[in-house]
C-alpha atoms as a PDB file:
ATOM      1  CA  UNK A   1     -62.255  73.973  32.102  1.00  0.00           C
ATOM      2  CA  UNK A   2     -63.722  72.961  29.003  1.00  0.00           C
ATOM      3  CA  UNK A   3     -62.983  69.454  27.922  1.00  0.00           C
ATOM      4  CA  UNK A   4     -61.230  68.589  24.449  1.00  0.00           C
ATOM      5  CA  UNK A   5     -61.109  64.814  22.650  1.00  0.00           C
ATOM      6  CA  UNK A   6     -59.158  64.236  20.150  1.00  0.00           C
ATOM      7  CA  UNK A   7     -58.677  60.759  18.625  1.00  0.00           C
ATOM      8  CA  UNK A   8     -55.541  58.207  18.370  1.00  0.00           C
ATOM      9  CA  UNK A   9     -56.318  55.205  15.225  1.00  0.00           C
ATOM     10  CA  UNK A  10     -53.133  52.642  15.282  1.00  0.00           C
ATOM     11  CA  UNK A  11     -53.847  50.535  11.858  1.00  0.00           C
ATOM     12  CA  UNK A  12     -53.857  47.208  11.844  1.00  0.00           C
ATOM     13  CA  UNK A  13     -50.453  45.440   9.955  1.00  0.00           C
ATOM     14  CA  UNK A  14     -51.553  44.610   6.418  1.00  0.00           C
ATOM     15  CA  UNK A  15     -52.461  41.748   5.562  1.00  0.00           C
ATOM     16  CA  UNK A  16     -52.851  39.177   2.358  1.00  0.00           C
ATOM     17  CA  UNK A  17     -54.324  36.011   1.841  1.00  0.00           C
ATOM     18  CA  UNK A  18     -51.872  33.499   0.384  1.00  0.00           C
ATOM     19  CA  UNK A  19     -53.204  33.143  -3.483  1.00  0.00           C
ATOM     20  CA  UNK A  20     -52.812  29.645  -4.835  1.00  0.00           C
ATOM     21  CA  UNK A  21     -50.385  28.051  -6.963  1.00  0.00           C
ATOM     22  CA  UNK A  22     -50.612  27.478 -10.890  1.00  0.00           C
ATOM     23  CA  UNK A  23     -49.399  24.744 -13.361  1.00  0.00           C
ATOM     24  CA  UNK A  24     -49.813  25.214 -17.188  1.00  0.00           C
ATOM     25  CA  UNK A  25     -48.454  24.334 -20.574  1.00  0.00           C
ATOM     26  CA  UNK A  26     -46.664  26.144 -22.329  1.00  0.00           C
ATOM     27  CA  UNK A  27     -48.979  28.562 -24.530  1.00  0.00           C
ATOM     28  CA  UNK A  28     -51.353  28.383 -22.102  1.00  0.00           C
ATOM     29  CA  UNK A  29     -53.665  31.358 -20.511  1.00  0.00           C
ATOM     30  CA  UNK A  30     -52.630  31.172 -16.550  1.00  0.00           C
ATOM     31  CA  UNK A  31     -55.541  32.191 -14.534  1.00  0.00           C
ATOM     32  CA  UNK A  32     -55.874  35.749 -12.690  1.00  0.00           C
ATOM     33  CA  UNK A  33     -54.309  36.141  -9.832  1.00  0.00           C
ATOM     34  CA  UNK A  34     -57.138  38.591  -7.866  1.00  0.00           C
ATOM     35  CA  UNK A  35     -55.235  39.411  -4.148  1.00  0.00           C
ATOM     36  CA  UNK A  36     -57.320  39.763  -1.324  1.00  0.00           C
ATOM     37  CA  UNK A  37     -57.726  40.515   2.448  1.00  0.00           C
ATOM     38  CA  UNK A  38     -58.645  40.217   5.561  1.00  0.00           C
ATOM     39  CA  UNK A  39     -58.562  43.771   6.507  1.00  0.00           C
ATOM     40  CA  UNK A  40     -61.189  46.091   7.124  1.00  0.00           C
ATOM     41  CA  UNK A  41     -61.612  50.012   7.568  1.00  0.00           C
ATOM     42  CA  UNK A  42     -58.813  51.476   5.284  1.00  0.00           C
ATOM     43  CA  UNK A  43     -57.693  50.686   1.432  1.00  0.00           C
ATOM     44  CA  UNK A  44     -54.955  47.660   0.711  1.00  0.00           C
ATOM     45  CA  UNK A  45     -53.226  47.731  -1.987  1.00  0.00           C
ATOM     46  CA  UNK A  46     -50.430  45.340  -3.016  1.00  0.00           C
ATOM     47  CA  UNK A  47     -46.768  45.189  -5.035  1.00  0.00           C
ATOM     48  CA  UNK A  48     -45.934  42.086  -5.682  1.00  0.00           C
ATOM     49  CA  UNK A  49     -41.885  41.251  -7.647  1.00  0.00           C
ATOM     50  CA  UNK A  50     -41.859  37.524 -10.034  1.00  0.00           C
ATOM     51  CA  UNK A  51     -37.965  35.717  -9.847  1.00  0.00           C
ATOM     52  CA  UNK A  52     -38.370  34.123 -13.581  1.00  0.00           C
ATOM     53  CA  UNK A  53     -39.983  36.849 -15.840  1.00  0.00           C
ATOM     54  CA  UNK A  54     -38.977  34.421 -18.783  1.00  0.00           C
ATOM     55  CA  UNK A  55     -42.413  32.444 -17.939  1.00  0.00           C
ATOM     56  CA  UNK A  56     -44.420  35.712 -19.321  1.00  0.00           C
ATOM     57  CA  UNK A  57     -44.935  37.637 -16.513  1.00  0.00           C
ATOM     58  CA  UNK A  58     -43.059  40.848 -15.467  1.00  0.00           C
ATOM     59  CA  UNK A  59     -40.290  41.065 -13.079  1.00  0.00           C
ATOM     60  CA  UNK A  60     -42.515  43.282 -10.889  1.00  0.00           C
ATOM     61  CA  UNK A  61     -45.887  45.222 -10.948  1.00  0.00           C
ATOM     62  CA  UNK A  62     -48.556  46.321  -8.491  1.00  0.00           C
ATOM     63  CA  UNK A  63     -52.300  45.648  -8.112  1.00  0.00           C
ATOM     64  CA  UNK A  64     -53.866  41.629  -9.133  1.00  0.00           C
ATOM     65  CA  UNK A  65     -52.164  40.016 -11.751  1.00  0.00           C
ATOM     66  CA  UNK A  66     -53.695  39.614 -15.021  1.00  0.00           C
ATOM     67  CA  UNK A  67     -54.042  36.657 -17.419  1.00  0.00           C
ATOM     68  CA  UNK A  68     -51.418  36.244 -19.166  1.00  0.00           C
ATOM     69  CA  UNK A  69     -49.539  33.570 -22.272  1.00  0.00           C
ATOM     70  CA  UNK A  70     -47.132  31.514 -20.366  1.00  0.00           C
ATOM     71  CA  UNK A  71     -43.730  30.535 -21.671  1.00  0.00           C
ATOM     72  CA  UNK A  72     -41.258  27.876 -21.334  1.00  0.00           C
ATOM     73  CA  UNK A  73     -38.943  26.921 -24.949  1.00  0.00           C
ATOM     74  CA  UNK A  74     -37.101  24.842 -22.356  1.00  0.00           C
ATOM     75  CA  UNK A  75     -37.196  20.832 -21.830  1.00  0.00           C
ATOM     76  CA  UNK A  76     -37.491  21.312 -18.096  1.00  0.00           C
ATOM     77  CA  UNK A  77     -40.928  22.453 -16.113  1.00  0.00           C
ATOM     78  CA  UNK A  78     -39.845  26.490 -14.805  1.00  0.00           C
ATOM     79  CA  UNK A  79     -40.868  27.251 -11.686  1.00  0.00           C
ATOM     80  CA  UNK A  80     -41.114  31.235 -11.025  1.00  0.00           C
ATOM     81  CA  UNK A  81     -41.988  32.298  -7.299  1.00  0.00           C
ATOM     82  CA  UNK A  82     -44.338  35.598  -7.202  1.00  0.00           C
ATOM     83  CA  UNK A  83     -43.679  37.704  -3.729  1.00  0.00           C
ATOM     84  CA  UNK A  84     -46.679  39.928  -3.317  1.00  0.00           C
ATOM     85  CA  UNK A  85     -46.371  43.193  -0.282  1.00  0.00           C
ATOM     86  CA  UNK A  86     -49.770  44.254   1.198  1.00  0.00           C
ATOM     87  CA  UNK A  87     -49.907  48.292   1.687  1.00  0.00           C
ATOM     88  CA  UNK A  88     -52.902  49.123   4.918  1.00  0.00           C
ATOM     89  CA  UNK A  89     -53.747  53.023   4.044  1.00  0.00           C
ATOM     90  CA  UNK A  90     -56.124  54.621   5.914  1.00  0.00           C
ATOM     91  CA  UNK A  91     -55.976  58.428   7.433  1.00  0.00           C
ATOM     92  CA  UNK A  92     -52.854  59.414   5.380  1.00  0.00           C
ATOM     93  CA  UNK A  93     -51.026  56.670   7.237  1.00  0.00           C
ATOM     94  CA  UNK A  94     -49.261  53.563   4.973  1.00  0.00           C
ATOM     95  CA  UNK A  95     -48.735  50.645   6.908  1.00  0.00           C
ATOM     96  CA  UNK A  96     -46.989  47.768   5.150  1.00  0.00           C
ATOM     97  CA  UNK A  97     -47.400  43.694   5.795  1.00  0.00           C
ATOM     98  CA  UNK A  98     -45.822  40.395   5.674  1.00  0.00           C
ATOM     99  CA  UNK A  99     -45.100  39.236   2.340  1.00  0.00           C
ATOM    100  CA  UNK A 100     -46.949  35.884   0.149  1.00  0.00           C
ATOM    101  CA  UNK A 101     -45.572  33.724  -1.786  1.00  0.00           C
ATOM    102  CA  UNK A 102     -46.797  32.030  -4.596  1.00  0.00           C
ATOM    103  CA  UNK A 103     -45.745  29.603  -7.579  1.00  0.00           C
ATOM    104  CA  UNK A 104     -46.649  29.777 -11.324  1.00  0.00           C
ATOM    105  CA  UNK A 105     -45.189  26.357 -13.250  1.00  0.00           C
ATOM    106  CA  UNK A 106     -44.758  26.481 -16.785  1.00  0.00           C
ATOM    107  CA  UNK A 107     -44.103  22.954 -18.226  1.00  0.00           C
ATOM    108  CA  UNK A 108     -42.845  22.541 -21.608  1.00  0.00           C
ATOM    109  CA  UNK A 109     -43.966  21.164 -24.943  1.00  0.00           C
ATOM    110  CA  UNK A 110     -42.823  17.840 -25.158  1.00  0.00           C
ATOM    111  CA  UNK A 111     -41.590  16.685 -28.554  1.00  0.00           C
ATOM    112  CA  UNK A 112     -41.074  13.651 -30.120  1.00  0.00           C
ATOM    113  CA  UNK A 113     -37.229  12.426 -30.995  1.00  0.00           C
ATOM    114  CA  UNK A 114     -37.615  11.740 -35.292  1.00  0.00           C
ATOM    115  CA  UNK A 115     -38.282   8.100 -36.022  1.00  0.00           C
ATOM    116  CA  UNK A 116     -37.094   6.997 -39.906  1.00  0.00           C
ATOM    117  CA  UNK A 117     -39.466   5.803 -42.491  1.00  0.00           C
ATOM    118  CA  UNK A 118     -38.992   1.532 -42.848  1.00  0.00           C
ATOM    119  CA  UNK A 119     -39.966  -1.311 -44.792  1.00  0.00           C
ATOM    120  CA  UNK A 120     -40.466  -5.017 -44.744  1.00  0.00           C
ATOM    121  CA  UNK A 121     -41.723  -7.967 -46.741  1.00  0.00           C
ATOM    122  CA  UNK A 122     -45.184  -9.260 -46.693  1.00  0.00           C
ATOM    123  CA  UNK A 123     -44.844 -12.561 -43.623  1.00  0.00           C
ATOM    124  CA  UNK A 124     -41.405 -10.313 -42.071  1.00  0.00           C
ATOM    125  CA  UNK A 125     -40.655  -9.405 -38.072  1.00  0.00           C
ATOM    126  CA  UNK A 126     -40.615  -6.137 -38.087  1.00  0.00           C
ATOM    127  CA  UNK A 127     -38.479  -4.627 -35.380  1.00  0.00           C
ATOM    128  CA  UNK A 128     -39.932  -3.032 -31.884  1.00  0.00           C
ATOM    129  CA  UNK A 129     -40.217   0.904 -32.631  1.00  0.00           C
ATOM    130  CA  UNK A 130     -39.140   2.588 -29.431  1.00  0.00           C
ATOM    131  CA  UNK A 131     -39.636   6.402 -28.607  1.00  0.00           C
ATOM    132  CA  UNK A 132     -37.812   9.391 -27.027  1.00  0.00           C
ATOM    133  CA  UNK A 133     -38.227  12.535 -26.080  1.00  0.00           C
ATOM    134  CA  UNK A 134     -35.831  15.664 -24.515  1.00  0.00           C
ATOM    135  CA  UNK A 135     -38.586  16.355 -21.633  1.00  0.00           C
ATOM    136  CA  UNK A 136     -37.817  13.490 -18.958  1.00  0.00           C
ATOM    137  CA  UNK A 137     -41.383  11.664 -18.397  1.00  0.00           C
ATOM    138  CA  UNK A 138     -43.087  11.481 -22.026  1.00  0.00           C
ATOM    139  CA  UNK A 139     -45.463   9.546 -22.822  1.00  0.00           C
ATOM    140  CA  UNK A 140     -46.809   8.544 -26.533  1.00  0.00           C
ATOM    141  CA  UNK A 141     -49.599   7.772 -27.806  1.00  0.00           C
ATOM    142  CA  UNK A 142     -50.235   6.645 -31.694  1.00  0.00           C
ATOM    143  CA  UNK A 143     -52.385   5.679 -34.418  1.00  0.00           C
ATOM    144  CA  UNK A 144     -52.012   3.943 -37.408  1.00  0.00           C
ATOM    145  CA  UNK A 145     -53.723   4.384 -41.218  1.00  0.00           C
ATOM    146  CA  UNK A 146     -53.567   1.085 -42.366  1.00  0.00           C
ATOM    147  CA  UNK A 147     -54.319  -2.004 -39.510  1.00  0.00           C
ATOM    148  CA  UNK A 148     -53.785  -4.048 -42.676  1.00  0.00           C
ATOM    149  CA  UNK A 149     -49.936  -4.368 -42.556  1.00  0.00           C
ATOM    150  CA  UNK A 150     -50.662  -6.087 -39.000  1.00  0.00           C
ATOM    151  CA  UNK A 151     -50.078  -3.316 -36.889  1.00  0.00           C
ATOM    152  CA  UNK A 152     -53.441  -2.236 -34.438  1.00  0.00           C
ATOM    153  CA  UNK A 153     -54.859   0.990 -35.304  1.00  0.00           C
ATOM    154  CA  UNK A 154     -53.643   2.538 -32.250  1.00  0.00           C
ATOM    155  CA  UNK A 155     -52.024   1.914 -29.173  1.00  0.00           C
ATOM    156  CA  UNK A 156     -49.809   3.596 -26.319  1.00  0.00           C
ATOM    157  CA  UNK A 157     -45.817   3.666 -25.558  1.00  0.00           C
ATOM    158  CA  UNK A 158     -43.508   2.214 -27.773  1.00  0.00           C
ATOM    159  CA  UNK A 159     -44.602   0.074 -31.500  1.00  0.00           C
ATOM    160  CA  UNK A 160     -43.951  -3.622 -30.333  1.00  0.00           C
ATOM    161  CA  UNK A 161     -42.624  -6.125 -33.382  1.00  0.00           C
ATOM    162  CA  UNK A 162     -45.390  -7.264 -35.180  1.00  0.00           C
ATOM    163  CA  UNK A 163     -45.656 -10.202 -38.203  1.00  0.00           C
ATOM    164  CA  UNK A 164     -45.853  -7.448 -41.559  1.00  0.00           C
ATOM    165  CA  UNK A 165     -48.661  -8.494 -43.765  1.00  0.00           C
ATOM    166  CA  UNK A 166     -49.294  -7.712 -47.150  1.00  0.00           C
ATOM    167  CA  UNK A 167     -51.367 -10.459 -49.340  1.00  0.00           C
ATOM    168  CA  UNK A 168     -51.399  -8.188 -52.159  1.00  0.00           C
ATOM    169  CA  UNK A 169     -49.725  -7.388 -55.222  1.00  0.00           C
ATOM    170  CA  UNK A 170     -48.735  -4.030 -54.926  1.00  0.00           C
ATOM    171  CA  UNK A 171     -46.989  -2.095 -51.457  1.00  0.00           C
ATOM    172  CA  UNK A 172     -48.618  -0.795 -48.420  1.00  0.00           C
ATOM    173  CA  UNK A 173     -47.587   2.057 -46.953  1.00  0.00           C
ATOM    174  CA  UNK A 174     -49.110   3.077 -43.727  1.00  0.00           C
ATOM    175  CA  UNK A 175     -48.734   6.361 -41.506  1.00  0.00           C
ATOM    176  CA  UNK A 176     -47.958   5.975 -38.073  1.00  0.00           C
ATOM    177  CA  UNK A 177     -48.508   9.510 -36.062  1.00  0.00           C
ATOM    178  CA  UNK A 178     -47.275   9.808 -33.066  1.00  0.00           C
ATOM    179  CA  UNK A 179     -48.751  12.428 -30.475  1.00  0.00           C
ATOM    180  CA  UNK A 180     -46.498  13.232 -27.040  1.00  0.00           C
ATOM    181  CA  UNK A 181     -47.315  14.195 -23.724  1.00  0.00           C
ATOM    182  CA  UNK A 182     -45.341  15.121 -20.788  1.00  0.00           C
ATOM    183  CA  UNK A 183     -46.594  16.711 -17.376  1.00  0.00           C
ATOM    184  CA  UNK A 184     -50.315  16.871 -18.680  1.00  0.00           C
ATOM    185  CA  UNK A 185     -49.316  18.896 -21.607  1.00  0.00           C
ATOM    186  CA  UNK A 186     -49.743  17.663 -25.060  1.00  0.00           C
ATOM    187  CA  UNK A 187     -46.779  18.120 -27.383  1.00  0.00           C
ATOM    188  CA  UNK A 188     -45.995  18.118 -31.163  1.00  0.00           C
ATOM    189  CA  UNK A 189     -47.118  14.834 -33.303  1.00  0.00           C
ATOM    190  CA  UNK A 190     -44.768  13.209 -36.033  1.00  0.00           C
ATOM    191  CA  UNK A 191     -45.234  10.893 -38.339  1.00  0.00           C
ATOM    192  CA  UNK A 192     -43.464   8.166 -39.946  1.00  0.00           C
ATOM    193  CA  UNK A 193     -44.298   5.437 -42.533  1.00  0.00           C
ATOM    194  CA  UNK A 194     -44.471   1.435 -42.417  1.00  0.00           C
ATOM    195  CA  UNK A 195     -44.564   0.114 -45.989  1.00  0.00           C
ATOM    196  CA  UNK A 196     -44.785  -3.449 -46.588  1.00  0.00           C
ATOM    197  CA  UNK A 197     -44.350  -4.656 -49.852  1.00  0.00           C
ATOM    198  CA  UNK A 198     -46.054  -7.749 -51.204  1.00  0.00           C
ATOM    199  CA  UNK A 199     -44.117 -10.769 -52.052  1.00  0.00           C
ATOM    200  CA  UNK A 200     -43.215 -11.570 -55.604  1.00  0.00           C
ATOM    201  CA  UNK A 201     -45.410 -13.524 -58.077  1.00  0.00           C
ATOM    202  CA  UNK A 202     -43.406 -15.909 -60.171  1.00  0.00           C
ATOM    203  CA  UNK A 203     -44.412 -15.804 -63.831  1.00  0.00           C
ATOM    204  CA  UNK A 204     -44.865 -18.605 -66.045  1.00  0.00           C
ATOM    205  CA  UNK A 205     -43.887 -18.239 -69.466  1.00  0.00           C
END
């Protein structure tokens, strides 16, 4: 008789290609996340679920993942893991993959612990000026109005003791401002104030 054909297409698992990590600041714009494939011959599509929705992202969507704020109000660095499903579709037939997994990490703003206003005489040892932080790893950097009073005009890490200075008659006040950074992330400045006042002039009557 007559021969008939008739066709039998298997479709190949789906497939994604493991997207790369992220680390940002806080306030930051996080880079797209544009999935992709291997696969050929059919459409692949992609749902994809986010464990920390806190960092700005939503607990789940479908499709790449737009740029998007990232958040963290915390003192920690928050780690959320993004699981992303490929979908194969081709001849009315859905065929799904093996997951990805991914990281986004927000680190916080670091801050800088409050550091009182002082003063000292002209020719006095002023004390070392340490400084702290609630995000573990801070470091500081500062810079300082007035050299005059004996202090550089910047430096890093802590304000070492230094001989005040003040040959004048009247007192010096100097701003110190104080800039964080923790994880690669610059944080809030402060600023404080170094007066020294000048020593007193007898008079002669």
């Amino acid at each position: 008789g007559t021969p008939q054909t008739f066709t039998i297409t298997v479709n190949p698992t789906a497939q994604v290609n493991d997207p790369a990590d992220q680390v940002v600041c806080n306030g930051a714009t996080t880079a797209p996340v544009n999935f992709t494939t291997n696969n050929t011959g059919g459409t692949t599509t992609y749902t994809w679920i986010n464990d920390t929705p806190s960092i700005g992202l939503a607990a789940s969507g479908s499709g790449d993942i737009a740029a998007f704020t990232a958040v963290n109000t915390g003192t920690a660095p928050v780690i959320a893991t993004i699981t992303v499903t490929p979908h194969f579709l081709n001849n009315g037939v859905t065929c799904d993959g093996p997951t990805q997994s991914f990281t986004i990490t927000v680190n916080p703003t670091t801050t800088v612990n409050p550091v009182p206003d002082v003063a000292y005489c002209d020719g006095a040892t002023t004390a070392p000026i340490p400084f702290s932080s609630p995000v573990s790893g801070t470091t500081y950097t500062w810079t300082n109005s007035d050299p005059s009073i004996g202090l550089a005009a910047s430096g890093v890490g802590d304000i070492p003791s230094f001989t005040a200075t003040n040959p004048g008659t009247t007192p010096k006040v100097a701003t110190i401002t104080v800039t964080p950074t923790a994880n690669g992330c610059p944080g809030t400045p402060i600023t404080f104030t170094i007066t020294v006042n000048p020593r007193p002039v007898p008079t002669i009557t």
